[in-house]
Protein backbone atom coordinates (compact mmCIF):
# COMPACT_ATOMS: atom_id res chain seq x y z
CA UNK A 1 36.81 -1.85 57.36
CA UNK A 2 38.53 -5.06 55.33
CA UNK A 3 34.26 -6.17 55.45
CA UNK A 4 33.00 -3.30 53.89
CA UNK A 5 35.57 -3.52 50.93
CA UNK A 6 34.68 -7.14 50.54
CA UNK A 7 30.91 -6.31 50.66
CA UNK A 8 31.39 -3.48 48.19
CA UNK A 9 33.37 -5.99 45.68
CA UNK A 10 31.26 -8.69 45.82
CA UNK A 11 27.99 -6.04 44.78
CA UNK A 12 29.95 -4.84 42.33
CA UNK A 13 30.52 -8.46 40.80
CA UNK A 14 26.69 -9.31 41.28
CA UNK A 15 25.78 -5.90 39.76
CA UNK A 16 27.97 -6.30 36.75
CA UNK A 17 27.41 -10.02 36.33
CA UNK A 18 23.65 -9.42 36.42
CA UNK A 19 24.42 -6.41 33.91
CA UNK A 20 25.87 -8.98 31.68
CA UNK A 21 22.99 -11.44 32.09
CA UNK A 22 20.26 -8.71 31.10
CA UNK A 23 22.38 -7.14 28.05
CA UNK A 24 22.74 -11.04 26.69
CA UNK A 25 18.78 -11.05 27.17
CA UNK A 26 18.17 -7.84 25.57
CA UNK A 27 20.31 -9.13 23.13
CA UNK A 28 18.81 -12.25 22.50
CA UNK A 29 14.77 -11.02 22.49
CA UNK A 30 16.06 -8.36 19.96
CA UNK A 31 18.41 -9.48 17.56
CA UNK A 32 17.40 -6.95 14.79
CA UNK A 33 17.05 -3.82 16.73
CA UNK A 34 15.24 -0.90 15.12
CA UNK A 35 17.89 1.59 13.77
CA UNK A 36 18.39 4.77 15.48
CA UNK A 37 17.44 6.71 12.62
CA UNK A 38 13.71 5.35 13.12
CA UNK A 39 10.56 5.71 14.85
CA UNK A 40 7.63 3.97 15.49
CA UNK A 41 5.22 5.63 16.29
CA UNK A 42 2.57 2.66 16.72
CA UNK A 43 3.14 -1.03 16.42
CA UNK A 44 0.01 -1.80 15.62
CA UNK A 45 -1.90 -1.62 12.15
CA UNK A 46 -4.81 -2.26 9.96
CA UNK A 47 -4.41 -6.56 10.03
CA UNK A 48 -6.97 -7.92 7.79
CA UNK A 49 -8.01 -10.66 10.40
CA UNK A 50 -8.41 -7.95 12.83
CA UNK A 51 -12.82 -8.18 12.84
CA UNK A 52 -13.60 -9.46 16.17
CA UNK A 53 -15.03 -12.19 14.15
CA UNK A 54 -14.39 -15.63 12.65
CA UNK A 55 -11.40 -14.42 10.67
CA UNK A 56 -9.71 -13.09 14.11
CA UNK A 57 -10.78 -16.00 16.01
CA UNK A 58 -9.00 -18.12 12.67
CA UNK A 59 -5.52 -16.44 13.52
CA UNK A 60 -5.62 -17.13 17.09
CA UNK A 61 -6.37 -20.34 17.23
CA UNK A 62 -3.34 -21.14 14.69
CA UNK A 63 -1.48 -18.81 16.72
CA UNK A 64 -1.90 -21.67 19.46
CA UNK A 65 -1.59 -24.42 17.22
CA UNK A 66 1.42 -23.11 15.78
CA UNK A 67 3.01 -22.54 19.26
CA UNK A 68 1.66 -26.22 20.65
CA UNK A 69 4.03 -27.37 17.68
CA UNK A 70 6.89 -25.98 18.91
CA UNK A 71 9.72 -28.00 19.35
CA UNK A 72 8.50 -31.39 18.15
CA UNK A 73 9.98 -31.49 15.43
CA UNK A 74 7.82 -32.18 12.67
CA UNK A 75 8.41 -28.52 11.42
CA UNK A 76 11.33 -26.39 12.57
CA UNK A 77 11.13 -24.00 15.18
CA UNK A 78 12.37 -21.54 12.54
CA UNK A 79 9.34 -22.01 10.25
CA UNK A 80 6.77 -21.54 13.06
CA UNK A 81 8.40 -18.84 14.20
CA UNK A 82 8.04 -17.04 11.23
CA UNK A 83 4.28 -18.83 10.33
CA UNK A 84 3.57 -17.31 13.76
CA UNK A 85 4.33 -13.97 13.05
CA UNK A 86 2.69 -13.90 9.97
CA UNK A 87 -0.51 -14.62 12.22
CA UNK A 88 0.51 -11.70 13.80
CA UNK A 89 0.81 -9.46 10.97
CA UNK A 90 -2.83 -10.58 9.77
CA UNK A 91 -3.93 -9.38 13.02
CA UNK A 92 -2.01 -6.11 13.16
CA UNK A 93 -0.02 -6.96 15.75
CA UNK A 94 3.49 -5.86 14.81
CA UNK A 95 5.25 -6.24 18.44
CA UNK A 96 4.15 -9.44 18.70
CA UNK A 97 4.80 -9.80 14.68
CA UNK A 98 8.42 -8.53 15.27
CA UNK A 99 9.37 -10.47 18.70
CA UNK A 100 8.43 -13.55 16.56
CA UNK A 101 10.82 -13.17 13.34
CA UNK A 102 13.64 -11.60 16.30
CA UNK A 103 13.24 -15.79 17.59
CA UNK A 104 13.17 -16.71 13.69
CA UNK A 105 16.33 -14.61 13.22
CA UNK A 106 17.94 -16.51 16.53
CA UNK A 107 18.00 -19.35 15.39
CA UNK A 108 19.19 -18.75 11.86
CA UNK A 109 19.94 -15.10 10.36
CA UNK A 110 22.71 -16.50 8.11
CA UNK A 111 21.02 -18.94 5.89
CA UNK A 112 17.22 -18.03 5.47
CA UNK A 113 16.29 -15.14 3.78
CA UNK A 114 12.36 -15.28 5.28
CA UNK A 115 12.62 -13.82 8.42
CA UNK A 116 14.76 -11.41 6.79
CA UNK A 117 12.32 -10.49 4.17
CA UNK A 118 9.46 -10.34 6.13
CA UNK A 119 10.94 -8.16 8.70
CA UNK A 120 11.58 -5.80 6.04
CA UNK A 121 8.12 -5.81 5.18
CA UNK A 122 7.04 -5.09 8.81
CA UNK A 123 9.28 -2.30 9.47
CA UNK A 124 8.31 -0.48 6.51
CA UNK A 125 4.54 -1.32 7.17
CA UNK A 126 5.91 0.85 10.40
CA UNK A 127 7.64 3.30 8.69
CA UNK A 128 10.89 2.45 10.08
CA UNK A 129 12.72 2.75 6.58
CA UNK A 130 16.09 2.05 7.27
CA UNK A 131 15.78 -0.81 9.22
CA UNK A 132 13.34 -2.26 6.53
CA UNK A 133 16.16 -0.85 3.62
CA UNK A 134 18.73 -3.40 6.17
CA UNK A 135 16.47 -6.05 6.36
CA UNK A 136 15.86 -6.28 2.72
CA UNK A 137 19.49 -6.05 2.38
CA UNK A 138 20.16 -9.18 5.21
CA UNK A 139 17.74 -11.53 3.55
CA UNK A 140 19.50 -11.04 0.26
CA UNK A 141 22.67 -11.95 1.98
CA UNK A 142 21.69 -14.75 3.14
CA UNK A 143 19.63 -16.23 0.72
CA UNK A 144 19.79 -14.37 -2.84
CA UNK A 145 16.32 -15.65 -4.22
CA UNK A 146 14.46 -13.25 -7.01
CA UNK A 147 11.30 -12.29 -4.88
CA UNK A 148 13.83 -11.01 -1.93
CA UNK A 149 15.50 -8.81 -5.41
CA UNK A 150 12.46 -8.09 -6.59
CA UNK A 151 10.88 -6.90 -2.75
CA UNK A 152 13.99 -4.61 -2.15
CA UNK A 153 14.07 -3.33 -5.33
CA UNK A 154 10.21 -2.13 -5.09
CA UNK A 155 10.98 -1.02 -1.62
CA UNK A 156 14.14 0.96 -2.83
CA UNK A 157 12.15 2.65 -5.69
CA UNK A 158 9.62 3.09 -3.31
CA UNK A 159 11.67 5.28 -0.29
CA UNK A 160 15.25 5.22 -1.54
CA UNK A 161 15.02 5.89 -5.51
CA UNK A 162 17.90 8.43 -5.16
CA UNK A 163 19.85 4.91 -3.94
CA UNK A 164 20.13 4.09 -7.83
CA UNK A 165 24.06 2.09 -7.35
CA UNK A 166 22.29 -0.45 -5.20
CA UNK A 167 18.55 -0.27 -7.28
CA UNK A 168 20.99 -1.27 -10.08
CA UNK A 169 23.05 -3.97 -8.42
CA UNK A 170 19.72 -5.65 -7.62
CA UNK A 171 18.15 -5.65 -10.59
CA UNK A 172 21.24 -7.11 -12.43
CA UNK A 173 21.34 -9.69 -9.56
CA UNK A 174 17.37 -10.33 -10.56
CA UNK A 175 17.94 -10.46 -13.63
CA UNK A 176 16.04 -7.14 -14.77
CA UNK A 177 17.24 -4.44 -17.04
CA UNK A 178 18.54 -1.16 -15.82
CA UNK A 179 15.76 1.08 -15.14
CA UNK A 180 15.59 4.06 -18.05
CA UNK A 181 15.22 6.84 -14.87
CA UNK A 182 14.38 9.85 -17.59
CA UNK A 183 11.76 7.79 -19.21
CA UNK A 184 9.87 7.60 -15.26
CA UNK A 185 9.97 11.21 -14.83
């Protein structure tokens, strides 16, 4: 009886160790999960590379340069990350396009608006409008630069324009005038 107790604990311990293991991984290949308010309904879209032709073959092939310069160091893994993605995006891949920035966003979400920015882009290429409307907001956090303004503001008027405390606070922070609402109507 004392065995089956001990065999019972110690699958418990595997079972919730491994539990731990696969959340951390989950974790870690998602670290910008789509909201819960969203859907998307299909990752992929109209890329502009996407002609079964020289312009697809174009983005592939960088795809695999890009990855073969992984880790050497003469660019940062952060930069290929995200020039990786963008591949992606010109070939209307947006799982691929968003499992990229997620490894772009692992390795720095505090200090680098780009990853930031251009998942906001993605998502609402998907439709996924609040996550975009955060991801706007993150890359501004961490790196207030006048095109990531300018792209959340245009997003904001865009899918949010009742939103007009925060359309405000970014156009002051860009440097733009308040927006005369009555004269748009």
């Amino acid at each position: 009886m004392k065995n089956k107790y001990i065999w019972v604990a110690g699958a418990l311990f595997l079972v919730t160790v491994g539990l731990w293991f696969v959340k951390d991984q989950i974790v870690a290949k998602n670290p910008f999960p789509i909201h819960s308010v969203d859907v998307v309904k299909a990752w992929d879209f109209p890329g502009i590379y996407k002609d079964a032709g020289e312009r697809e073959a174009r983005a592939i092939s960088e795809i695999s340069r890009l990855k073969g310069l992984l880790g050497k160091g003469e660019y940062t893994d952060y930069t290929l990350y995200v020039s990786i993605a963008a591949q992606y995006e010109l070939l209307g891949d947006g799982k691929r396009d968003y499992e990229y920035l997620g490894k772009a966003l692992i390795l720095d979400s505090e200090k680098t608006g780009l990853a930031w920015h251009n998942m906001g882009k993605l998502m609402e290429k998907l439709g996924a409008y609040e996550s975009a409307r955060i991801a706007f907001g993150r890359a501004i956090k961490a790196e207030a630069a006048p095109v990531y303004y300018l792209s959340q503001i245009s997003f904001l008027e865009q899918y949010f324009p009742t939103d007009t405390a925060t359309i405000k606070e970014a156009r002051t922070a860009a440097g733009l005038p308040p927006k005369n609402l009555s004269s748009d109507e």
